[in-house]
C-alpha atoms as a PDB file:
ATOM      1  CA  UNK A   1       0.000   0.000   0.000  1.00  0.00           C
ATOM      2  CA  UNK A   2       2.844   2.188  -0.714  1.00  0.00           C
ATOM      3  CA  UNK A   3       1.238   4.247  -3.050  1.00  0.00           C
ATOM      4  CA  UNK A   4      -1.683   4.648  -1.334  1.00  0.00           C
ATOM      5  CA  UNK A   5       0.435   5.675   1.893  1.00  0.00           C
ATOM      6  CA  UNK A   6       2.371   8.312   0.224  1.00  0.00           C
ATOM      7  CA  UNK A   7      -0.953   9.776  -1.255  1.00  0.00           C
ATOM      8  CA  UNK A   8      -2.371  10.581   1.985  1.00  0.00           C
ATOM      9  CA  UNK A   9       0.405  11.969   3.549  1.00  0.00           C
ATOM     10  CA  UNK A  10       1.195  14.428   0.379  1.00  0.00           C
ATOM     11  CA  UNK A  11      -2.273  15.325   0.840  1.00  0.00           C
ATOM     12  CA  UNK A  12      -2.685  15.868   4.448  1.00  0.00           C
ATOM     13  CA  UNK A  13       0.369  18.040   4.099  1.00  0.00           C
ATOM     14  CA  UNK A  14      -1.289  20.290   1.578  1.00  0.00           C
ATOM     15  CA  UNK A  15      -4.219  20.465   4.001  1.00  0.00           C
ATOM     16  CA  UNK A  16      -2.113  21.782   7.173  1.00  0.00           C
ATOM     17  CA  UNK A  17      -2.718  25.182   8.244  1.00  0.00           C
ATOM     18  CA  UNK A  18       0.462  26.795  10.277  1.00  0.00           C
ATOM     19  CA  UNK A  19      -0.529  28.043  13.235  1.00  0.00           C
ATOM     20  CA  UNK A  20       1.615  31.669  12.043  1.00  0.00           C
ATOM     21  CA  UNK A  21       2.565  33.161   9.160  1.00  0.00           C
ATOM     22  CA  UNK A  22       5.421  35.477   8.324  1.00  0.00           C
ATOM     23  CA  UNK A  23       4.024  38.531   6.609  1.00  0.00           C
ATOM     24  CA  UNK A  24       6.437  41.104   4.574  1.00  0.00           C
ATOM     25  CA  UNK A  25      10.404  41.663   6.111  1.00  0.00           C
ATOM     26  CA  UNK A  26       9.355  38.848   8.297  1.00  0.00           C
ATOM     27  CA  UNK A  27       6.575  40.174  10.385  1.00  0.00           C
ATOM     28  CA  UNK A  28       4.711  37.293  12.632  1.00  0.00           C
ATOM     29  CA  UNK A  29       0.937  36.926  11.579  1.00  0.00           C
ATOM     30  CA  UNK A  30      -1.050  34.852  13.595  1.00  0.00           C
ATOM     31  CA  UNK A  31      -3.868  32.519  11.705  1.00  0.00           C
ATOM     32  CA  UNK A  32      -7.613  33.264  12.744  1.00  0.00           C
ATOM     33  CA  UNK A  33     -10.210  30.517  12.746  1.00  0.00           C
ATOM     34  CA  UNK A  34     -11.728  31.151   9.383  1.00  0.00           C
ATOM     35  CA  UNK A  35     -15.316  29.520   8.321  1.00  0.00           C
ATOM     36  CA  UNK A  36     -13.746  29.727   4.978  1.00  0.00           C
ATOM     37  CA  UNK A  37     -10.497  27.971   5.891  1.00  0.00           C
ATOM     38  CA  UNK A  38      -9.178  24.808   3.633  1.00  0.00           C
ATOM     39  CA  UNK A  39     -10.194  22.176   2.602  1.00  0.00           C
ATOM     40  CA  UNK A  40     -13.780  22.115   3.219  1.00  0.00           C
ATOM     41  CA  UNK A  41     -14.317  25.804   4.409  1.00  0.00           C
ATOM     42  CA  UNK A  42     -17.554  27.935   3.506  1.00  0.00           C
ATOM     43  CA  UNK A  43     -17.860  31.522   3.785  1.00  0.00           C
ATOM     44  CA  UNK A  44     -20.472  32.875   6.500  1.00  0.00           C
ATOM     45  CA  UNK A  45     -22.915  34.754   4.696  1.00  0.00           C
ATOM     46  CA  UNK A  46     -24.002  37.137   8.005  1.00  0.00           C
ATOM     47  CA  UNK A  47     -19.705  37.521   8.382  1.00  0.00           C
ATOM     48  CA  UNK A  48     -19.511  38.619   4.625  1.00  0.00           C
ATOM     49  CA  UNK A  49     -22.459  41.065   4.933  1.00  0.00           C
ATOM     50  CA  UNK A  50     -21.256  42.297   7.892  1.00  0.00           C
ATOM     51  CA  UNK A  51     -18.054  43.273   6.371  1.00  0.00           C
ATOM     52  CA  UNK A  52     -19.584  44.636   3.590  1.00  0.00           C
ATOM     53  CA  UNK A  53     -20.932  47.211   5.878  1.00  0.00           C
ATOM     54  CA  UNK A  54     -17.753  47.765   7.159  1.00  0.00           C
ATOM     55  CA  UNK A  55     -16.352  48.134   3.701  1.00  0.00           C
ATOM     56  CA  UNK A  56     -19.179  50.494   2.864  1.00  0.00           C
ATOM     57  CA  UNK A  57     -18.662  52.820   5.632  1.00  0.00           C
ATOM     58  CA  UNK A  58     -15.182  52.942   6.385  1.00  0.00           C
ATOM     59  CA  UNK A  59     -13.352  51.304   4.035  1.00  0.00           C
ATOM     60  CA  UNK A  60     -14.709  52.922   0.967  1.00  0.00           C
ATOM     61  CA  UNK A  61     -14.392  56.616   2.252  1.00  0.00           C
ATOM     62  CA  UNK A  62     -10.690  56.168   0.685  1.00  0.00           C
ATOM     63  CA  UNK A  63     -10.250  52.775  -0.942  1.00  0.00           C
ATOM     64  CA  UNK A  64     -11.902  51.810  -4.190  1.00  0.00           C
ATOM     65  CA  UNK A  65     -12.967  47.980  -5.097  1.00  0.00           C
ATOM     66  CA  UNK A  66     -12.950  48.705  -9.070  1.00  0.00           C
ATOM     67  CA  UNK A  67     -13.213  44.743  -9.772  1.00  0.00           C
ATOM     68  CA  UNK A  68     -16.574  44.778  -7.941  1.00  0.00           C
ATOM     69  CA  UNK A  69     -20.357  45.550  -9.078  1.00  0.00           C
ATOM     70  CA  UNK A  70     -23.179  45.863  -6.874  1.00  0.00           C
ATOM     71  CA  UNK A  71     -24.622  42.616  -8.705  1.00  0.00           C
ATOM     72  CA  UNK A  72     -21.700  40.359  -7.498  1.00  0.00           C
ATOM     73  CA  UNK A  73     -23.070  40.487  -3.661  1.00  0.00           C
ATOM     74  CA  UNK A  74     -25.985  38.541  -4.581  1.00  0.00           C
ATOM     75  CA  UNK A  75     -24.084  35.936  -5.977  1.00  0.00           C
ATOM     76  CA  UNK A  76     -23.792  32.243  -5.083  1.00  0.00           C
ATOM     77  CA  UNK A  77     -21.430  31.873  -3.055  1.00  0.00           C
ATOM     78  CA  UNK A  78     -21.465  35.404  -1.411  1.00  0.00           C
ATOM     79  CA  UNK A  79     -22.943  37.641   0.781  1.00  0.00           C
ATOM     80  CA  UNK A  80     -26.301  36.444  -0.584  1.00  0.00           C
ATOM     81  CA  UNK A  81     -27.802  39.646  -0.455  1.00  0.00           C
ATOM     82  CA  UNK A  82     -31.694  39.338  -2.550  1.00  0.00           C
ATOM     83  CA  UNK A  83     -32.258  40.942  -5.889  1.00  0.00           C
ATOM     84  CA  UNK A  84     -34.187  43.675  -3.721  1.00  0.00           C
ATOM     85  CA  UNK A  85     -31.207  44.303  -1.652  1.00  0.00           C
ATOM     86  CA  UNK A  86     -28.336  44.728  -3.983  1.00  0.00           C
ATOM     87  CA  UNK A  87     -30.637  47.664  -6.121  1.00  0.00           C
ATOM     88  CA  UNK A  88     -31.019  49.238  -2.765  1.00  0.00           C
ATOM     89  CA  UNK A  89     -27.264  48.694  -1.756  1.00  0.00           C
ATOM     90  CA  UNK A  90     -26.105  50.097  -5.349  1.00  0.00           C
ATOM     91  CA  UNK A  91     -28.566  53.295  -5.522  1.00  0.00           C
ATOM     92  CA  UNK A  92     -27.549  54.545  -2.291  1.00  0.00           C
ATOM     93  CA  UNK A  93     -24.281  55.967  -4.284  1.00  0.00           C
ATOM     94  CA  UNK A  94     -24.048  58.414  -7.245  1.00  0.00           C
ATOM     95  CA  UNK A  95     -22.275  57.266 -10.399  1.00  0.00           C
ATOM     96  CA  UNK A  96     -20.778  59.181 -12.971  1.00  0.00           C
ATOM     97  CA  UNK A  97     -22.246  58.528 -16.184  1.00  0.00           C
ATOM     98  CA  UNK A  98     -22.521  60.189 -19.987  1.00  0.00           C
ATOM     99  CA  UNK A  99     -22.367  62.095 -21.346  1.00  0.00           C
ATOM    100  CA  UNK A 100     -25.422  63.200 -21.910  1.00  0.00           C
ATOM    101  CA  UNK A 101     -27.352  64.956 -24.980  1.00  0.00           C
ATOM    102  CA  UNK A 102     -25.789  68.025 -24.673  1.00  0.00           C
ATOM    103  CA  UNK A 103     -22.404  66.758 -23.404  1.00  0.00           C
ATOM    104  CA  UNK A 104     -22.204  66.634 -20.111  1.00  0.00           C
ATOM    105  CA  UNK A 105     -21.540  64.385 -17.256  1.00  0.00           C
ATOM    106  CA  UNK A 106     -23.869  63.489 -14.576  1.00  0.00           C
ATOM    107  CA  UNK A 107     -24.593  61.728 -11.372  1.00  0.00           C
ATOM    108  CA  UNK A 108     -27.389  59.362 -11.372  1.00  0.00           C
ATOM    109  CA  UNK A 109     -28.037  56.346  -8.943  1.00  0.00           C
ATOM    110  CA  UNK A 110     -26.077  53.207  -9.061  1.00  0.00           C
ATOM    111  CA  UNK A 111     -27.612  49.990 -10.624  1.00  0.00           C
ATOM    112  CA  UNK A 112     -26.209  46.233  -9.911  1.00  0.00           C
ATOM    113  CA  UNK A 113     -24.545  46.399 -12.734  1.00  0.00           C
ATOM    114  CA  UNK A 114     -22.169  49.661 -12.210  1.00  0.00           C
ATOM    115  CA  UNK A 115     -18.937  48.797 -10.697  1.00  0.00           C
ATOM    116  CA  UNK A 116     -18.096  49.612  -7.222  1.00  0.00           C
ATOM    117  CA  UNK A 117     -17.993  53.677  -6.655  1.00  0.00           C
ATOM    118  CA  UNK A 118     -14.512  54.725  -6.327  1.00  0.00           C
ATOM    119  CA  UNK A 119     -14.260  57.749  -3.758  1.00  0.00           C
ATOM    120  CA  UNK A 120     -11.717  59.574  -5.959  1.00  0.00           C
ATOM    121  CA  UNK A 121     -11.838  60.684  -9.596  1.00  0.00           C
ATOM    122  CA  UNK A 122      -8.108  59.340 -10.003  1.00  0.00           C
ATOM    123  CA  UNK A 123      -4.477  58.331  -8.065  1.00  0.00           C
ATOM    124  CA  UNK A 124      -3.936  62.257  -8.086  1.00  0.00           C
ATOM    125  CA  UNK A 125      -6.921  63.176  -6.296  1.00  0.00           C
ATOM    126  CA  UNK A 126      -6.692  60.304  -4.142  1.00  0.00           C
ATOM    127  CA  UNK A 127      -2.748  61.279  -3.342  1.00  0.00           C
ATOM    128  CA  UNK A 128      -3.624  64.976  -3.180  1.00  0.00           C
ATOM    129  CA  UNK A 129      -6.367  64.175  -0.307  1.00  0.00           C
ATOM    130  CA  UNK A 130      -3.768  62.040   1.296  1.00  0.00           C
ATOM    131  CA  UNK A 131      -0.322  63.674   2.192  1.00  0.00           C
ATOM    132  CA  UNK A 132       0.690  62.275  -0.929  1.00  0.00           C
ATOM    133  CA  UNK A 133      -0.161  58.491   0.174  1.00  0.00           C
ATOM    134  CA  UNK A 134      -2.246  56.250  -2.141  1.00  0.00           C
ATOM    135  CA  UNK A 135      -4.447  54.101  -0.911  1.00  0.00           C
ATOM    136  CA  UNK A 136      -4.609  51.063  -2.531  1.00  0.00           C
ATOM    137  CA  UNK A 137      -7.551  49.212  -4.453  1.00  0.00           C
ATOM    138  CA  UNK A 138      -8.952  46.097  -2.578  1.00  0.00           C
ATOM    139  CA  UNK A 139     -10.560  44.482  -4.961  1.00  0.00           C
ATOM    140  CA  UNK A 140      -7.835  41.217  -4.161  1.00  0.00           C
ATOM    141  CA  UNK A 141      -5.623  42.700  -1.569  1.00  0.00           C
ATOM    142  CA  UNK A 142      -6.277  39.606   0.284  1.00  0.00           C
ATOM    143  CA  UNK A 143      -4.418  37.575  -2.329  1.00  0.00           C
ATOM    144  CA  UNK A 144      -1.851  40.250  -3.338  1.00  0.00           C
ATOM    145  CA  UNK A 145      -0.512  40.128   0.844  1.00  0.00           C
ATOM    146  CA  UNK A 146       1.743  37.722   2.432  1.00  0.00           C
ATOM    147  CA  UNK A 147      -0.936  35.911   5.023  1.00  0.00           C
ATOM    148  CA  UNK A 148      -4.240  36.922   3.173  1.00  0.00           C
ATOM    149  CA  UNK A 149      -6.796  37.925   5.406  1.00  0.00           C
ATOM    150  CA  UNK A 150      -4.574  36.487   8.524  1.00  0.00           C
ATOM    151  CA  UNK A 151      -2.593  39.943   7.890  1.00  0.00           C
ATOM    152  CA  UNK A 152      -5.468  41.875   6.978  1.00  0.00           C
ATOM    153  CA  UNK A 153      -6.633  40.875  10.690  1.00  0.00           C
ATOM    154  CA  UNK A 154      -3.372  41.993  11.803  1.00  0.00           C
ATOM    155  CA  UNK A 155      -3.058  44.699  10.123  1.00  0.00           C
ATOM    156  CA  UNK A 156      -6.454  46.464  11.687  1.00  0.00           C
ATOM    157  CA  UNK A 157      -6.087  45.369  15.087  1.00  0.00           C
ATOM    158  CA  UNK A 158      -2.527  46.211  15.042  1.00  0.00           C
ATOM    159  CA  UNK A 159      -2.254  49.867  15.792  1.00  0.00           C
ATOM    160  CA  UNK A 160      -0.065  50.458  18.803  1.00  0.00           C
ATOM    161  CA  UNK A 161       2.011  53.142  20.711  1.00  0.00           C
ATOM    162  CA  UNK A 162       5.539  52.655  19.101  1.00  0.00           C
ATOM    163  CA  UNK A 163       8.502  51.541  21.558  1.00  0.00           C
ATOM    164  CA  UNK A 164      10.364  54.564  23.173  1.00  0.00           C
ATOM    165  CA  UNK A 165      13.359  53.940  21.149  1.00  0.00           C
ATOM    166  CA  UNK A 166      11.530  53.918  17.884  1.00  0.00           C
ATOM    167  CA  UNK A 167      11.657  57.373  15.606  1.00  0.00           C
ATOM    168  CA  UNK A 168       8.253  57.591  14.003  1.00  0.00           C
ATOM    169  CA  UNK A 169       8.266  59.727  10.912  1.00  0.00           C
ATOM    170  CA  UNK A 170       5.908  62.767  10.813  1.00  0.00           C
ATOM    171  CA  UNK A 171       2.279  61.643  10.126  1.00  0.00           C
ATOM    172  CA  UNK A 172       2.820  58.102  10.034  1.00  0.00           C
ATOM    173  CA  UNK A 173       1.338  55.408  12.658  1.00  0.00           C
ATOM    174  CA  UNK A 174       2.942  52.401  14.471  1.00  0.00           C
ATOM    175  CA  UNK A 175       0.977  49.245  13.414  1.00  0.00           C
ATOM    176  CA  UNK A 176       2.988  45.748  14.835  1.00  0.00           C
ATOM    177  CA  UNK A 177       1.711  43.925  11.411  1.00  0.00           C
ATOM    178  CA  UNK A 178       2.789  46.584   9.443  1.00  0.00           C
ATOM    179  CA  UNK A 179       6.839  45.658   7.191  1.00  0.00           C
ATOM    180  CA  UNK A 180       8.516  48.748   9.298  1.00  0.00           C
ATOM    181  CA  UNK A 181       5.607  48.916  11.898  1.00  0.00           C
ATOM    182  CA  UNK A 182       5.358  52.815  10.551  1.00  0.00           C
ATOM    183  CA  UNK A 183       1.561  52.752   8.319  1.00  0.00           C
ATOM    184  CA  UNK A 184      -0.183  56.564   6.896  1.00  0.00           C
ATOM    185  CA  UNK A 185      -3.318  55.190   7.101  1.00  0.00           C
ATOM    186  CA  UNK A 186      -4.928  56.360  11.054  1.00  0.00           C
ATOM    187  CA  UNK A 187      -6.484  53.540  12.683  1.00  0.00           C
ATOM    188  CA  UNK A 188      -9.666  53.258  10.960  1.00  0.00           C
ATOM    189  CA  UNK A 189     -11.937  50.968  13.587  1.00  0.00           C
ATOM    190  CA  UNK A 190     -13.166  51.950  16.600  1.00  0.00           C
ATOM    191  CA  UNK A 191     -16.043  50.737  18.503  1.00  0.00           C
ATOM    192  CA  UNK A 192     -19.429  51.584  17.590  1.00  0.00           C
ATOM    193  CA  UNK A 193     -18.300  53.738  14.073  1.00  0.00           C
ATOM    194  CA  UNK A 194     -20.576  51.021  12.263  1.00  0.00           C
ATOM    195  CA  UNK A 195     -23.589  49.502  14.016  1.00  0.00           C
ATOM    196  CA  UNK A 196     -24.384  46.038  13.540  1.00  0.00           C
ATOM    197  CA  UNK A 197     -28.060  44.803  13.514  1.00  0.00           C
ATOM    198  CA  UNK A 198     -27.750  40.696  13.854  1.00  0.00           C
ATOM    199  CA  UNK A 199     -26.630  41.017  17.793  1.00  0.00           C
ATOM    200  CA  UNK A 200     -22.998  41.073  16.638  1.00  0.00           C
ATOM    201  CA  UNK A 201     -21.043  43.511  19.055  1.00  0.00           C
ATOM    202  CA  UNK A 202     -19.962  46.317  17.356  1.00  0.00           C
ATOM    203  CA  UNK A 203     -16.069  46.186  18.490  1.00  0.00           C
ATOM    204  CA  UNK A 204     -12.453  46.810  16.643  1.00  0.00           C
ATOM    205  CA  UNK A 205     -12.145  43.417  16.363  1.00  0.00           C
ATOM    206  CA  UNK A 206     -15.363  42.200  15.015  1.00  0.00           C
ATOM    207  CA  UNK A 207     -15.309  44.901  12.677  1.00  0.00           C
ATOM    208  CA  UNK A 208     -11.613  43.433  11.397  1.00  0.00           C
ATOM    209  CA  UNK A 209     -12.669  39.779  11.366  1.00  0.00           C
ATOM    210  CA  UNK A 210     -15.652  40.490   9.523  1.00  0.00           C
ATOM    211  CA  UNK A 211     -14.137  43.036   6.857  1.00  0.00           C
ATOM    212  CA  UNK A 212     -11.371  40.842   6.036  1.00  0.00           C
ATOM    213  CA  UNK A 213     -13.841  37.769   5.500  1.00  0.00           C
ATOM    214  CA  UNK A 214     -15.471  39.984   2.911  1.00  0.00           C
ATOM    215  CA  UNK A 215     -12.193  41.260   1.193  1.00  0.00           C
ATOM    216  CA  UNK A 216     -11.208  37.625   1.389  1.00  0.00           C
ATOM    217  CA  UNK A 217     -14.364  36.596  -0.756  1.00  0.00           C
ATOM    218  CA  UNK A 218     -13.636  39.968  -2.724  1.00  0.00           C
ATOM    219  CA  UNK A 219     -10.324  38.198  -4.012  1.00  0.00           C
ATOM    220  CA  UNK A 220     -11.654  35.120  -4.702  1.00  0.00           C
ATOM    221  CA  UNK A 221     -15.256  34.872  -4.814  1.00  0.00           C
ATOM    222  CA  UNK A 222     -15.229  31.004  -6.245  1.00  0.00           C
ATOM    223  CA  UNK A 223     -13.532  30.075  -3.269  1.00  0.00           C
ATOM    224  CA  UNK A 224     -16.254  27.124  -2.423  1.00  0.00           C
ATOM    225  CA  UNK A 225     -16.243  26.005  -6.126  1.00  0.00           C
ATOM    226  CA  UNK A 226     -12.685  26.053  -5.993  1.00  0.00           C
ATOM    227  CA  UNK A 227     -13.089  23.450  -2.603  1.00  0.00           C
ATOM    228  CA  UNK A 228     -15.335  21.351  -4.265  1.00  0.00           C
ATOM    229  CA  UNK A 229     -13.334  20.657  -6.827  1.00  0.00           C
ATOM    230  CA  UNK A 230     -10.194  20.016  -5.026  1.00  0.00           C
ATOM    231  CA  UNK A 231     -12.135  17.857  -3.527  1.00  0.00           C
ATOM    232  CA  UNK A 232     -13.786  15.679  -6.005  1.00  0.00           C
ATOM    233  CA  UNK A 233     -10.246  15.544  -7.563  1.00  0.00           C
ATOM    234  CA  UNK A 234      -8.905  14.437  -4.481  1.00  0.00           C
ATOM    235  CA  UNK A 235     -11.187  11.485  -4.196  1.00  0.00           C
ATOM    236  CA  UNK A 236     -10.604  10.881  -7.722  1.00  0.00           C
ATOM    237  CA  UNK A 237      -6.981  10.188  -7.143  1.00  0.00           C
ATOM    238  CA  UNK A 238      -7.315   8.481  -3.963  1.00  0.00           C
ATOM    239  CA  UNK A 239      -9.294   5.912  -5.342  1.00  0.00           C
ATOM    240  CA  UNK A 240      -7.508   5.789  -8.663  1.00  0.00           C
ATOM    241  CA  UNK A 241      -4.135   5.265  -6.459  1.00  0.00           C
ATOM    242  CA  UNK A 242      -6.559   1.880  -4.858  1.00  0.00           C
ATOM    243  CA  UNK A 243      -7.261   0.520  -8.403  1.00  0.00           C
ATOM    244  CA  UNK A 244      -3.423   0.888  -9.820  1.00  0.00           C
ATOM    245  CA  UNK A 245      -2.371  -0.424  -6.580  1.00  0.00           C
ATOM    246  CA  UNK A 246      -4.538  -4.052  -6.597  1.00  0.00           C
ATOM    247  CA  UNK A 247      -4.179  -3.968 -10.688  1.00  0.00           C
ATOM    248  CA  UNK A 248      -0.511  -4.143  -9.697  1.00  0.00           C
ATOM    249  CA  UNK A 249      -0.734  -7.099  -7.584  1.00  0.00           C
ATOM    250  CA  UNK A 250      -3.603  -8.788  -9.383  1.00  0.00           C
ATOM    251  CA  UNK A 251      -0.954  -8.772 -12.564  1.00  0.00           C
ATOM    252  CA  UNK A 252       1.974  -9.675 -10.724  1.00  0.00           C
ATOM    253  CA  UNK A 253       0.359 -12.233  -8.883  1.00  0.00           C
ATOM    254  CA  UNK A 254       0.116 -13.787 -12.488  1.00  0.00           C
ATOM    255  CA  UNK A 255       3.660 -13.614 -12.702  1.00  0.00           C
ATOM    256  CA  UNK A 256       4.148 -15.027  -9.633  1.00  0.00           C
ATOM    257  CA  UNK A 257       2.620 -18.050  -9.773  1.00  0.00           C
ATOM    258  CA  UNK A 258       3.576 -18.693 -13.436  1.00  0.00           C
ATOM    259  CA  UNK A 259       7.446 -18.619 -12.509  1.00  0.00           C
ATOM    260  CA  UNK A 260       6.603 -20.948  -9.462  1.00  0.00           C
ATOM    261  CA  UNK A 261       5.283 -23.341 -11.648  1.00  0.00           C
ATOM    262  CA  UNK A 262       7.565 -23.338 -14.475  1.00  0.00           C
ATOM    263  CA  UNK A 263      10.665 -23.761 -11.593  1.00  0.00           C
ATOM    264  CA  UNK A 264       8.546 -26.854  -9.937  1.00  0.00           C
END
């Protein structure tokens, strides 16, 4: 059972999660207890709504999500937000559109289809209204960072007062998760800036958790697919690795007894 043997253990070590990660310049990221976590994982729908909300009133006041439309958060797989709320979730925002008969540009409600609103007209505006900073688009920063949403976590519940023998440069903010601990963004949670109505408390950390989740399923939003593939494959080859295996000794078996015979 050799081959059988070295199957599973290949693919219980694809399946082991590390307790830490090491993040950029080798920063320490602990791993959170994800819903979505391999192999089997699902995303929580309440968690990824949650964070929407979080997105929607914090995060999007300076970050855009231009891979996004409205429609996408009543997706399988997603938030699973009804028909009825995503066109009430996308007309809540004014969208540039046109231009019109005469030529102009105007603002008209959003529809599921528009893409996420991006709170800048451009990376000059955005830099301009941010000391020259610009913040990025998280449409997949989940994927594009070392730990995925294990740093994201980190990264918002990280803020700190920086060690007395630490300079800090003029505007900037000590975050522990941070490669250089020194971050322009201010600490963007704090309890009660978004109220929750499912009976989730409204703290720093909840907010983090649940805003990561969602940027996590922002990244890659056929993360279950994905799973259920992996795993169908996985069974696949398991018991394809069975068949070779007793075809193997069925055949030499054959042999076997044939070269016994012809020696007696």
């Amino acid at each position: 059972m050799n081959v059988v043997r070295t199957l599973a253990v290949a693919l219980l070590a694809g399946l082991a999660i590390p307790a830490t990660a090491l993040g950029a310049e080798g920063t320490k990221i602990e791993a959170q207890d994800w819903s979505f976590a391999p192999p089997f994982g699902r995303f929580d729908k309440g968690q990824l709504q949650r964070g929407y909300k979080v997105y929607q009133y914090v995060c999007a006041n300076c970050h855009s999500a231009r891979l996004l439309s409205y429609r996408n958060l009543g997706e399988p797989g997603g938030p699973g937000f009804s028909h009825e709320a995503v066109e009430a979730l996308a007309s809540q925002v004014q969208i540039t559109d046109g231009p019109d008969d005469t030529g102009q540009m105007y603002q008209r409600p959003g529809v599921p289809s528009d893409r996420f609103r991006s709170p800048y007209a451009n990376d000059a505006a955005a830099r301009a209204a941010n000391n020259g900073a610009l913040p990025p688009d998280l449409s997949v920063m989940a994927k594009a960072r070392a730990g995925g949403p294990d740093y994201l976590y980190a990264l918002l519940t990280g803020y700190g007062t920086a060690p007395s023998d630490m300079k800090m440069s003029q505007g900037m903010q000590y975050n522990t998760a941070f490669p250089g601990h020194q971050i322009a963004m201010p600490n963007p949670l704090v309890e009660g800036v978004v109220e929750y109505t499912d009976g989730t408390k409204p703290t720093p950390d909840n907010y983090a958790k649940d805003v990561s989740a969602f940027l996590m399923w922002a990244a890659e939003p056929k993360l279950e697919e994905r799973y259920k593939v992996g795993a169908r494959i996985m069974i696949f080859l398991l018991v394809f690795a069975v068949i070779m295996y007793l075809s193997k000794r069925a055949v030499w078996a054959r042999l076997h007894r044939r070269d016994h015979s012809e020696s007696a």
